[in-house]
PDB file of N, CA and C in Angstrom:
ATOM      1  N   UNK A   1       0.824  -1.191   0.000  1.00  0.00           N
ATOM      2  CA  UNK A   1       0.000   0.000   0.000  1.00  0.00           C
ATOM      3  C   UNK A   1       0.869   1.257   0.000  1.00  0.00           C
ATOM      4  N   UNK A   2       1.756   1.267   0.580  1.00  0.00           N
ATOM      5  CA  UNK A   2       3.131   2.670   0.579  1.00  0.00           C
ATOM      6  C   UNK A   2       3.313   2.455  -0.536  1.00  0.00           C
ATOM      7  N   UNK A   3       3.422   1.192  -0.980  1.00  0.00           N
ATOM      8  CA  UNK A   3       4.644   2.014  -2.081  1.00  0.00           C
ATOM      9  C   UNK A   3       3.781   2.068  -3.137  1.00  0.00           C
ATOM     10  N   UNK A   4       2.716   1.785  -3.436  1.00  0.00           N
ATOM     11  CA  UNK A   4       1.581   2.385  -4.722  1.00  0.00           C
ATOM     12  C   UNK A   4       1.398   4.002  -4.256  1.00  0.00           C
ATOM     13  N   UNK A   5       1.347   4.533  -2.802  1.00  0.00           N
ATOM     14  CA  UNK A   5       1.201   5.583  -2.477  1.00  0.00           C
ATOM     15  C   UNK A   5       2.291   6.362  -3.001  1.00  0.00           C
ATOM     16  N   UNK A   6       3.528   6.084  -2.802  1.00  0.00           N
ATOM     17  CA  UNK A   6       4.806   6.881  -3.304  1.00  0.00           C
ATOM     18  C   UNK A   6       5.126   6.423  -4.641  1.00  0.00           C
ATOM     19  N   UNK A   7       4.515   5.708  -5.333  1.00  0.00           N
ATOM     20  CA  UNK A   7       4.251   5.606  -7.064  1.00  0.00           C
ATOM     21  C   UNK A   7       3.673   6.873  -7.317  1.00  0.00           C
ATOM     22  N   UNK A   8       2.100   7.087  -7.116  1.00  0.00           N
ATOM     23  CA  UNK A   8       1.579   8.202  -7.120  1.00  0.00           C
ATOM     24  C   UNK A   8       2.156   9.393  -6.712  1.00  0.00           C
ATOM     25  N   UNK A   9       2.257   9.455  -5.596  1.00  0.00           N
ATOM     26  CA  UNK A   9       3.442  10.805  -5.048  1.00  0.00           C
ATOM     27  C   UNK A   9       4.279  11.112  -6.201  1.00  0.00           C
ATOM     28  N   UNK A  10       5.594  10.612  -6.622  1.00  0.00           N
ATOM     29  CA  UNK A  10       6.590  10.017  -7.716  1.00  0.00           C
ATOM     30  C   UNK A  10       5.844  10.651  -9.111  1.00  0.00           C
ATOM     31  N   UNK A  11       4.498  10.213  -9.561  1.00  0.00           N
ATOM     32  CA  UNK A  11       4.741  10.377 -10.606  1.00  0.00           C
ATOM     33  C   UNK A  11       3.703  12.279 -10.834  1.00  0.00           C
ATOM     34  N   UNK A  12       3.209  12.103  -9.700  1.00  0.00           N
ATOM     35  CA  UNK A  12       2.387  13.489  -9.860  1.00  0.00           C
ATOM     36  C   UNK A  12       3.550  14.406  -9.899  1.00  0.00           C
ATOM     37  N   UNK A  13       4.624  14.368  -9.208  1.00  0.00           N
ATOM     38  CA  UNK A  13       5.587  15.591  -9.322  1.00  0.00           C
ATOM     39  C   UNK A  13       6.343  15.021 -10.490  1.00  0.00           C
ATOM     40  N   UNK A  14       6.449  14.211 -11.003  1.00  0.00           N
ATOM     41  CA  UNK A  14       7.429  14.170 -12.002  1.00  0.00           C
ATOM     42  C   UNK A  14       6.339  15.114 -13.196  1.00  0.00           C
ATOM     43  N   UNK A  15       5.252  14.911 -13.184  1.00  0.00           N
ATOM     44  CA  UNK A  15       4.281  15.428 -14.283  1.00  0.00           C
ATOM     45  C   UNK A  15       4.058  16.985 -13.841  1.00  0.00           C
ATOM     46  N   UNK A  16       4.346  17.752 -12.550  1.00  0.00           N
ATOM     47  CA  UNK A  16       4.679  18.741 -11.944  1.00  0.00           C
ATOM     48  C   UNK A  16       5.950  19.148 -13.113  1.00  0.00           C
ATOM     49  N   UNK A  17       6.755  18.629 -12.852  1.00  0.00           N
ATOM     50  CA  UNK A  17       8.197  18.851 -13.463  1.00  0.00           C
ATOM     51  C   UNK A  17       8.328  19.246 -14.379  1.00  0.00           C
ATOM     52  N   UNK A  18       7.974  18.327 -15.300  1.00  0.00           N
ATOM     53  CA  UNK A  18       7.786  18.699 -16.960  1.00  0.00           C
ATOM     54  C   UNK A  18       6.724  19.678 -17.377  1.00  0.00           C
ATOM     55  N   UNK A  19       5.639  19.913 -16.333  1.00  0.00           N
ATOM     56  CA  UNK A  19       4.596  20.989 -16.834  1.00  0.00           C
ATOM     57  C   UNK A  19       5.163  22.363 -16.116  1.00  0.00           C
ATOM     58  N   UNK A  20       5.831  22.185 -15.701  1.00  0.00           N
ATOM     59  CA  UNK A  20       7.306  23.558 -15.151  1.00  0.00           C
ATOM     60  C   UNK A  20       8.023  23.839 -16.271  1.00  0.00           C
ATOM     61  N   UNK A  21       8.352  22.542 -16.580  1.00  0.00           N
ATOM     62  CA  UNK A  21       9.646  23.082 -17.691  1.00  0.00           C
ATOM     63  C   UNK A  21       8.804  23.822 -19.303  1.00  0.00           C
ATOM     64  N   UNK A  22       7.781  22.855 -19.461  1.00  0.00           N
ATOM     65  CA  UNK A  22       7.265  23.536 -21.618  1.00  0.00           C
ATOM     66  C   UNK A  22       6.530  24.576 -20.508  1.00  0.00           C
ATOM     67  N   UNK A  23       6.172  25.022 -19.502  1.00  0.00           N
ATOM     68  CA  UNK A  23       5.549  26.768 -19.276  1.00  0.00           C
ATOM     69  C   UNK A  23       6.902  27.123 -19.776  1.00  0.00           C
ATOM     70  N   UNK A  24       7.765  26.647 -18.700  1.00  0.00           N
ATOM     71  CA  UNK A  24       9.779  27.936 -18.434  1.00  0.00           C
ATOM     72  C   UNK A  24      10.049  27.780 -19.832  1.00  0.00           C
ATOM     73  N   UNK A  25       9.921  26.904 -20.740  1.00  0.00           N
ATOM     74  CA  UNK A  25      10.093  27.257 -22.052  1.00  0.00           C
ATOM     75  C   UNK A  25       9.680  27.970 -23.258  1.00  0.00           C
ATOM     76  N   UNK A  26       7.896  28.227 -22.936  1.00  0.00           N
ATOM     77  CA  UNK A  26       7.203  28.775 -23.238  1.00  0.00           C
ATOM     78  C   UNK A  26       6.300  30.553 -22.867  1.00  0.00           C
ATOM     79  N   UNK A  27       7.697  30.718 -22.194  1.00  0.00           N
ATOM     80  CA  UNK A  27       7.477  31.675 -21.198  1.00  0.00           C
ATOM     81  C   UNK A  27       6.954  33.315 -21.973  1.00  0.00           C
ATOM     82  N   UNK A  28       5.994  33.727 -21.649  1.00  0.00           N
ATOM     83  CA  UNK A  28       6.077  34.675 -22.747  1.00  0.00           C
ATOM     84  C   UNK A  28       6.828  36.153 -22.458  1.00  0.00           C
ATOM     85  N   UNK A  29       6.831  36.910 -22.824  1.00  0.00           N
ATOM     86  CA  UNK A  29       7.986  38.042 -22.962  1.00  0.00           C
ATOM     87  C   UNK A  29       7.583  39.145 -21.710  1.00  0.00           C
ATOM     88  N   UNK A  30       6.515  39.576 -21.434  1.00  0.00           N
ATOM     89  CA  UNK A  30       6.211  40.112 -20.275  1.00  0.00           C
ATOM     90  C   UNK A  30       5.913  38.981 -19.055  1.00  0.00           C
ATOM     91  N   UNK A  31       5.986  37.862 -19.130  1.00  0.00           N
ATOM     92  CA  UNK A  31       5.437  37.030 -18.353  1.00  0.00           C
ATOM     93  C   UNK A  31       4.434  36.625 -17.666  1.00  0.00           C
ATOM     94  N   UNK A  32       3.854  35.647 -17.361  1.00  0.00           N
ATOM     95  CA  UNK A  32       2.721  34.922 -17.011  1.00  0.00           C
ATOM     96  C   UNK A  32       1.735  36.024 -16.642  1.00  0.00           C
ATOM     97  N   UNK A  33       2.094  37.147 -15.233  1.00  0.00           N
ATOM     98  CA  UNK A  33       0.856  37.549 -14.978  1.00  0.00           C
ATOM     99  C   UNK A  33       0.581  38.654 -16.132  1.00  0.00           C
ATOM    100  N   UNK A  34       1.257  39.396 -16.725  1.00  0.00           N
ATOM    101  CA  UNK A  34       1.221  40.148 -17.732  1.00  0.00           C
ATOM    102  C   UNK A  34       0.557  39.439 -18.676  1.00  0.00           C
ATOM    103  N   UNK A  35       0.420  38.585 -19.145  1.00  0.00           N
ATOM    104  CA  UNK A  35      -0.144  37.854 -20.308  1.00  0.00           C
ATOM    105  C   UNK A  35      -1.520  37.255 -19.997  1.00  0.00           C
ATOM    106  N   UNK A  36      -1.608  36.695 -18.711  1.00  0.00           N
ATOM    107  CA  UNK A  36      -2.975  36.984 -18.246  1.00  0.00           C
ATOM    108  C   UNK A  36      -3.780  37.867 -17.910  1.00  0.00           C
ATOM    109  N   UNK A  37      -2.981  38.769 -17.634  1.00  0.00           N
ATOM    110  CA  UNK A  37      -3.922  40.029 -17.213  1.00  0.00           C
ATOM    111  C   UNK A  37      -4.632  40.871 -18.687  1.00  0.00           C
ATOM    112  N   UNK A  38      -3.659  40.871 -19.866  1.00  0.00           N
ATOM    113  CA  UNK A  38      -3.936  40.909 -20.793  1.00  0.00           C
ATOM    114  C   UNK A  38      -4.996  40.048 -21.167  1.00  0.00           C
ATOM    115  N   UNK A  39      -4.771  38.904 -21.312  1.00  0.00           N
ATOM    116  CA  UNK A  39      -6.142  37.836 -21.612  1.00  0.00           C
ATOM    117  C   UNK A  39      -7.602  37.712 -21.305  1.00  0.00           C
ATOM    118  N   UNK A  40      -7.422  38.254 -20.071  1.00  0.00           N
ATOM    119  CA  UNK A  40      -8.381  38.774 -19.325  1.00  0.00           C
ATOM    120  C   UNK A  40      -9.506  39.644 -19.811  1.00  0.00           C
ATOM    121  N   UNK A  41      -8.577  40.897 -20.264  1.00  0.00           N
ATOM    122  CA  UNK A  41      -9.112  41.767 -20.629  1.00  0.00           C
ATOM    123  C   UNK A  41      -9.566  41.748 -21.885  1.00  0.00           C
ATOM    124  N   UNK A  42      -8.883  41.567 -22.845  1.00  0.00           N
ATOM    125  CA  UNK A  42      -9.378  40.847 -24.042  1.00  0.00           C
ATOM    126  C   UNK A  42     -10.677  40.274 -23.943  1.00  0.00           C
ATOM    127  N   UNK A  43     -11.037  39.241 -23.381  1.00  0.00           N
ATOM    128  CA  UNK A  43     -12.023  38.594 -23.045  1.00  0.00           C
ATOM    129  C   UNK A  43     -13.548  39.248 -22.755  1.00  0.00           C
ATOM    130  N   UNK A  44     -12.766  40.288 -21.205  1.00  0.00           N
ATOM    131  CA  UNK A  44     -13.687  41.104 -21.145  1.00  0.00           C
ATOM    132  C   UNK A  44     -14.518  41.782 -21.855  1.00  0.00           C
ATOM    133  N   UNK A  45     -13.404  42.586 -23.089  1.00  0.00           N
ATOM    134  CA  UNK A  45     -13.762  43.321 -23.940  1.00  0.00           C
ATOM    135  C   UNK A  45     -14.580  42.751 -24.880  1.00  0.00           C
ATOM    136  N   UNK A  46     -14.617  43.498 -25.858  1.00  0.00           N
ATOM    137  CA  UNK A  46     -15.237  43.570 -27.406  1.00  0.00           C
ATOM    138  C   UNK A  46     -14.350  42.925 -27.984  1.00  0.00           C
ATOM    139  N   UNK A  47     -13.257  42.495 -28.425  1.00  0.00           N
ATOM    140  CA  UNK A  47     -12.428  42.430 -28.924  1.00  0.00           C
ATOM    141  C   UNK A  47     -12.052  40.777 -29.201  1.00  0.00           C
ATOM    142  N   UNK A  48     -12.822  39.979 -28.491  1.00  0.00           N
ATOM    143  CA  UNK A  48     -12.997  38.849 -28.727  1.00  0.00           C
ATOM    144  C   UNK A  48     -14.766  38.190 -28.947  1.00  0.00           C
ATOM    145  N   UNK A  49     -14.901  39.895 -29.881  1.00  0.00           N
ATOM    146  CA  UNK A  49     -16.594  39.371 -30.301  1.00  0.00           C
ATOM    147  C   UNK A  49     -16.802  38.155 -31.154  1.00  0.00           C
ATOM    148  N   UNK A  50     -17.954  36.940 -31.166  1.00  0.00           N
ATOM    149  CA  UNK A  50     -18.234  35.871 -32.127  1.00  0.00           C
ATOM    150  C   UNK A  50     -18.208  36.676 -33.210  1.00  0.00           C
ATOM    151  N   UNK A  51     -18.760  37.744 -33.479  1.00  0.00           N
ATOM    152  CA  UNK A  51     -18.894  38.283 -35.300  1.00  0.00           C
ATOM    153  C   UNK A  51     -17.628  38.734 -35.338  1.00  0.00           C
ATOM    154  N   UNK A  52     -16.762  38.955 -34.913  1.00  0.00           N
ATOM    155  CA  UNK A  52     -15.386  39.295 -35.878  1.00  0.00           C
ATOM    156  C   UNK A  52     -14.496  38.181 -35.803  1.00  0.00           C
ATOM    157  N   UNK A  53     -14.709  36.968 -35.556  1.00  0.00           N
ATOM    158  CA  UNK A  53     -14.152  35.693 -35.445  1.00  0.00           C
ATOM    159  C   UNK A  53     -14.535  35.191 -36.801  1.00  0.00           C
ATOM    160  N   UNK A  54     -16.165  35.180 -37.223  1.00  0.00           N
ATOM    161  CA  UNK A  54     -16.930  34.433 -38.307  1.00  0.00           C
ATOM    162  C   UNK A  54     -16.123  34.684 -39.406  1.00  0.00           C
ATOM    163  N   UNK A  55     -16.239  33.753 -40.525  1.00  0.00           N
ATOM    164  CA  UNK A  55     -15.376  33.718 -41.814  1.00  0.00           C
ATOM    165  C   UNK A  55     -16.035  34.793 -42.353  1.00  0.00           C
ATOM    166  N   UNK A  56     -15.800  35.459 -43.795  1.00  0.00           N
ATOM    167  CA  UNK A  56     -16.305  36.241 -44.314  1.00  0.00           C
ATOM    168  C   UNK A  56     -17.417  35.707 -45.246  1.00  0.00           C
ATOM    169  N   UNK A  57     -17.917  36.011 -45.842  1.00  0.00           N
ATOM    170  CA  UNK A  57     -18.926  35.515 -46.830  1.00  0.00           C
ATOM    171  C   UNK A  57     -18.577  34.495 -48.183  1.00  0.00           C
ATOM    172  N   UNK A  58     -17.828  35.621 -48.848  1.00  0.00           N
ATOM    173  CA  UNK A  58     -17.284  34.956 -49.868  1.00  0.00           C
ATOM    174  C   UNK A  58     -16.127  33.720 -49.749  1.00  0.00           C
ATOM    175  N   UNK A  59     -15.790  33.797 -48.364  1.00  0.00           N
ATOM    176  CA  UNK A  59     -14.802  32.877 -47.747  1.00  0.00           C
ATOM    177  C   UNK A  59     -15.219  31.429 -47.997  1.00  0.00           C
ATOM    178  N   UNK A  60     -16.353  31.036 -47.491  1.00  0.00           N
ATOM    179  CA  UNK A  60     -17.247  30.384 -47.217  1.00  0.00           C
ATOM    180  C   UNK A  60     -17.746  29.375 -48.731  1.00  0.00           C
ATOM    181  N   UNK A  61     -17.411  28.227 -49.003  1.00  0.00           N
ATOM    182  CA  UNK A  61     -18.589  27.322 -49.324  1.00  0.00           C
ATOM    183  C   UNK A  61     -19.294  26.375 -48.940  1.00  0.00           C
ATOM    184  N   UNK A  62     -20.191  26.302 -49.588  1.00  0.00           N
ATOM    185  CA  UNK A  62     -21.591  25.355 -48.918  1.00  0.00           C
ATOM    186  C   UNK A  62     -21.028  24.116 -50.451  1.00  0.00           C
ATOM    187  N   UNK A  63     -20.864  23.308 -49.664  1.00  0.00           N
ATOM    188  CA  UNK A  63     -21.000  21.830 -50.139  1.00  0.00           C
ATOM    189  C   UNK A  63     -21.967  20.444 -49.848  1.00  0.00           C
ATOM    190  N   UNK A  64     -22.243  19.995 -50.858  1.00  0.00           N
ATOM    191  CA  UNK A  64     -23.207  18.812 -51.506  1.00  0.00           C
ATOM    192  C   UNK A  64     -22.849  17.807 -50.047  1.00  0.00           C
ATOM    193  N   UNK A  65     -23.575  17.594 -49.197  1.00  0.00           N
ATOM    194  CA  UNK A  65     -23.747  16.212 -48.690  1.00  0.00           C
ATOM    195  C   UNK A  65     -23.159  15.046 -49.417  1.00  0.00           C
ATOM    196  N   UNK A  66     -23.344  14.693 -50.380  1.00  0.00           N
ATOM    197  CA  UNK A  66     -23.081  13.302 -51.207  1.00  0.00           C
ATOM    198  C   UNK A  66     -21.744  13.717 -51.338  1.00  0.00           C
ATOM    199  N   UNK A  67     -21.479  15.350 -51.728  1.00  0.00           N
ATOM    200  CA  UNK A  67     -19.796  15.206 -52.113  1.00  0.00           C
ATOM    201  C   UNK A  67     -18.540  15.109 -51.107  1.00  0.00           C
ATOM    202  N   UNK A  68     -19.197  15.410 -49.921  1.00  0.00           N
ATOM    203  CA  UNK A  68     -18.335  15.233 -48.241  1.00  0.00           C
ATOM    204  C   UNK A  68     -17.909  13.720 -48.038  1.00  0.00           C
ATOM    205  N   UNK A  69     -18.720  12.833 -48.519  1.00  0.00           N
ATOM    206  CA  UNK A  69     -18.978  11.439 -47.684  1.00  0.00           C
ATOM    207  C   UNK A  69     -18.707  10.812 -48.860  1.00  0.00           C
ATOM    208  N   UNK A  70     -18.503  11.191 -50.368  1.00  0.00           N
ATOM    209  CA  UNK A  70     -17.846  10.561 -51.340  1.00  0.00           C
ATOM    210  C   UNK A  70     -16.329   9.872 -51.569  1.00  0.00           C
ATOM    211  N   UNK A  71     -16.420   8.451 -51.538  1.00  0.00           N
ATOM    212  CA  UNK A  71     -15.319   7.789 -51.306  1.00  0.00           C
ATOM    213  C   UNK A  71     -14.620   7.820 -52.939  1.00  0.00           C
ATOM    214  N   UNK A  72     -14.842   8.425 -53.882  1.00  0.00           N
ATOM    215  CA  UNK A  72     -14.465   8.071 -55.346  1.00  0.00           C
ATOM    216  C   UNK A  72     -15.529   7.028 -56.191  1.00  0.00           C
ATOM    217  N   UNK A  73     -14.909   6.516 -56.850  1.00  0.00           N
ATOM    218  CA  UNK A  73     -15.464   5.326 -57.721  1.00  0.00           C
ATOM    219  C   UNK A  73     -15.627   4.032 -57.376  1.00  0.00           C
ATOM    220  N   UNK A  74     -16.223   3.458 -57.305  1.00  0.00           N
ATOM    221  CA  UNK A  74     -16.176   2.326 -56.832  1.00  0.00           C
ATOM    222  C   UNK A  74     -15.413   1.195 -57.390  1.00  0.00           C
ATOM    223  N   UNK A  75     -14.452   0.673 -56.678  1.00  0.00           N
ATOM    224  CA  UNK A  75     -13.966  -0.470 -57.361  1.00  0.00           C
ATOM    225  C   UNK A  75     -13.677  -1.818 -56.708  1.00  0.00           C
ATOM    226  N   UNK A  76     -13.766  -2.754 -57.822  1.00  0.00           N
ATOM    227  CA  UNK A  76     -13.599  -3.895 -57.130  1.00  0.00           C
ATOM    228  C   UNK A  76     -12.514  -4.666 -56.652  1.00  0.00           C
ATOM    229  N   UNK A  77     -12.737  -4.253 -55.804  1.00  0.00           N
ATOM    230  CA  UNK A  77     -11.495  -4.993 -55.090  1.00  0.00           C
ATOM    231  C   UNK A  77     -11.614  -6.401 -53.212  1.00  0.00           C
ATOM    232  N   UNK A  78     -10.319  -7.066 -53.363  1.00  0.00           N
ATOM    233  CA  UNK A  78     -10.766  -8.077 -52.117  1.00  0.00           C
ATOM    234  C   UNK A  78     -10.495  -7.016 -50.997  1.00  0.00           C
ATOM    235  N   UNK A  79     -11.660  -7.471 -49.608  1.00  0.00           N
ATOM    236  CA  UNK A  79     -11.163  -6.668 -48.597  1.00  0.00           C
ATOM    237  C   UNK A  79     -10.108  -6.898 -47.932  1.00  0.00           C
ATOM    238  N   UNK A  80      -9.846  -8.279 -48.184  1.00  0.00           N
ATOM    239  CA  UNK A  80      -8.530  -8.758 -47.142  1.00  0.00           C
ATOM    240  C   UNK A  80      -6.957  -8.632 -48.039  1.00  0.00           C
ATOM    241  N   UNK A  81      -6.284  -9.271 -47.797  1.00  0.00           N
ATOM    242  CA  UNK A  81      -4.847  -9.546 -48.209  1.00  0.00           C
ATOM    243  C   UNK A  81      -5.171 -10.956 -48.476  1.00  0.00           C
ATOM    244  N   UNK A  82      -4.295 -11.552 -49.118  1.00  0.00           N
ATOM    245  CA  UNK A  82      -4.634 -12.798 -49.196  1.00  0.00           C
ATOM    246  C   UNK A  82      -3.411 -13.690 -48.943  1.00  0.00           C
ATOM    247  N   UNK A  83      -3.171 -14.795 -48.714  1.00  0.00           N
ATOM    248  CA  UNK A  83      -1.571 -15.224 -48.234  1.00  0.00           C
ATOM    249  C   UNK A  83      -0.597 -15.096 -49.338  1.00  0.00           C
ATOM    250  N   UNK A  84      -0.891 -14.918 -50.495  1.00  0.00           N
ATOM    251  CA  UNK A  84      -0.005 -15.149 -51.571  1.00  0.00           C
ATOM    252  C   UNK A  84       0.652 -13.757 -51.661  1.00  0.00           C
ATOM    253  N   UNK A  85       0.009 -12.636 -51.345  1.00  0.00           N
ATOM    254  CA  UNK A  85       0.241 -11.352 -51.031  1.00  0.00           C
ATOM    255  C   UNK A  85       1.034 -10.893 -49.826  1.00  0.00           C
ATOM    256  N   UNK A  86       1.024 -11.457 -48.597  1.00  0.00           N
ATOM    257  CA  UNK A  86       1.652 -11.086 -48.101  1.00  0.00           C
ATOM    258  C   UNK A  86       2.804 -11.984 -47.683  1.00  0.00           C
ATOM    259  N   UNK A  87       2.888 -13.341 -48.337  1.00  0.00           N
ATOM    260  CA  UNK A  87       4.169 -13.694 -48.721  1.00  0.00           C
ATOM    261  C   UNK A  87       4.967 -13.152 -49.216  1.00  0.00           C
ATOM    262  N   UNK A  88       4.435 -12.350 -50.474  1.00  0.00           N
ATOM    263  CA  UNK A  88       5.036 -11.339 -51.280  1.00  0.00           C
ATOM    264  C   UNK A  88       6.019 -10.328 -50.454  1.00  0.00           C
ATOM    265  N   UNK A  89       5.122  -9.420 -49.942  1.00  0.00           N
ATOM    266  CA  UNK A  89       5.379  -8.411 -49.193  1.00  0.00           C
ATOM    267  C   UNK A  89       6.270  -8.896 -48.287  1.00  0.00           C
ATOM    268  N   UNK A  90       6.715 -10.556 -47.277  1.00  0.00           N
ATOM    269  CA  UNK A  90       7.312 -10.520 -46.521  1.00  0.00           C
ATOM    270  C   UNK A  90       8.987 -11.199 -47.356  1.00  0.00           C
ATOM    271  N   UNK A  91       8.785 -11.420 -48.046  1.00  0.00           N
ATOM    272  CA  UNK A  91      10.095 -11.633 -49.012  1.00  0.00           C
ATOM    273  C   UNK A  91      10.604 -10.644 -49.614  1.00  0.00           C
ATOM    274  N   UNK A  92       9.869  -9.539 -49.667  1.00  0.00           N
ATOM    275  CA  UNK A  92      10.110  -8.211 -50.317  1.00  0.00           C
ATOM    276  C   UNK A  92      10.973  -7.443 -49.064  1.00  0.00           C
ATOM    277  N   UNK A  93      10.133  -7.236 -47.934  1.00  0.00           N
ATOM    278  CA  UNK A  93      10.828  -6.858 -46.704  1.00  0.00           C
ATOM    279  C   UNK A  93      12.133  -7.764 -46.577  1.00  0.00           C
ATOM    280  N   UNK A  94      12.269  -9.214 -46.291  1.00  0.00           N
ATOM    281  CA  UNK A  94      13.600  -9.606 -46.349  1.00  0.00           C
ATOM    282  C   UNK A  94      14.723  -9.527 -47.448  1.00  0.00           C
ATOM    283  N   UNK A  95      14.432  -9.250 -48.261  1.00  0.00           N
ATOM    284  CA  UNK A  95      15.227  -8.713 -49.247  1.00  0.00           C
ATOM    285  C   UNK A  95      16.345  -7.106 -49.267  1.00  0.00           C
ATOM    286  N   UNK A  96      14.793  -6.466 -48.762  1.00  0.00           N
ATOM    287  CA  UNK A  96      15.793  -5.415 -48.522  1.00  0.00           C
ATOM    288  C   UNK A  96      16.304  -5.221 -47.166  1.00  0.00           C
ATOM    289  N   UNK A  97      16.122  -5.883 -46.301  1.00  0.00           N
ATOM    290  CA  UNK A  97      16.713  -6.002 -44.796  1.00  0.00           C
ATOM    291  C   UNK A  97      17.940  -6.885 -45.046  1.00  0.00           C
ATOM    292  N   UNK A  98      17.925  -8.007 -45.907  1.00  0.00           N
ATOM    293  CA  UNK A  98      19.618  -8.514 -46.336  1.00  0.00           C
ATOM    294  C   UNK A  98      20.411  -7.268 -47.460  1.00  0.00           C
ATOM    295  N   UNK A  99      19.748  -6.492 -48.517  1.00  0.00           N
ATOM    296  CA  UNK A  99      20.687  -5.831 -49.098  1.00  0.00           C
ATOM    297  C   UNK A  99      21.248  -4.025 -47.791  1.00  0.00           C
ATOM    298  N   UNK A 100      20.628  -4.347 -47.004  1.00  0.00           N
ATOM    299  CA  UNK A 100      20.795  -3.539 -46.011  1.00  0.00           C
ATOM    300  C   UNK A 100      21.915  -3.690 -44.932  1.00  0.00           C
ATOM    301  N   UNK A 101      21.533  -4.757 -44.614  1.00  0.00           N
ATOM    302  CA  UNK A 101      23.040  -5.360 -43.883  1.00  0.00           C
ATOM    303  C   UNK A 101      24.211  -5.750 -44.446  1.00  0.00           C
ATOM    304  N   UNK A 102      23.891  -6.177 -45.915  1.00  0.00           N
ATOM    305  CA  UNK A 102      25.328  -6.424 -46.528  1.00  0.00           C
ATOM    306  C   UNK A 102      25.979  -4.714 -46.807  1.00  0.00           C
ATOM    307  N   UNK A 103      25.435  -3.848 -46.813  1.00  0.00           N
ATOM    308  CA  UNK A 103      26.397  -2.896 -46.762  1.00  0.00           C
ATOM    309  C   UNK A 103      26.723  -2.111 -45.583  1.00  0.00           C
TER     310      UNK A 103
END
């Protein structure tokens, strides 16, 4: 029971650690509270209105249902591999894994 307890202990600060280090790496130029306090306000404001986010009009197309979910042409083909195939493929792989090691 300790030592699942100090597993946990162990790994919460190790995940402490590394979420220390990509912030300290990611640090921004006025720093943390400066950049929040900024964010903040932003927020507050106008300035993060939904209508000046929205695409523009002409930005924008409207596409066909059928043409979203269109896989191409249909063709016939097997769904599986078949053994003769991936015999293939595994003689193909040893082939170039021996011209690989011979040099």
């Amino acid at each position: 029971m300790t030592g699942a307890i100090l597993a946990m202990v162990g790994a919460a600060l190790s995940a402490i650690v590394v979420l220390l280090l990509v912030l300290g790496e990611r640090r921004p130029e006025g720093g943390w509270f400066a950049w929040l306090r900024e964010s903040v306000k932003a927020w507050r404001s106008d300035e993060l209105a939904a209508a000046k986010l929205q695409p523009e009009a002409d930005a924008v197309r409207d596409t066909p249902l059928e043409e979203l979910f269109s896989m191409g042409p249909a063709e016939d083909q097997p769904a599986y591999a078949r053994p003769e195939e991936l015999r293939e493929r595994l003689d193909q792989a040893r082939q170039q894994a021996r011209s690989l090691a011979r040099r």
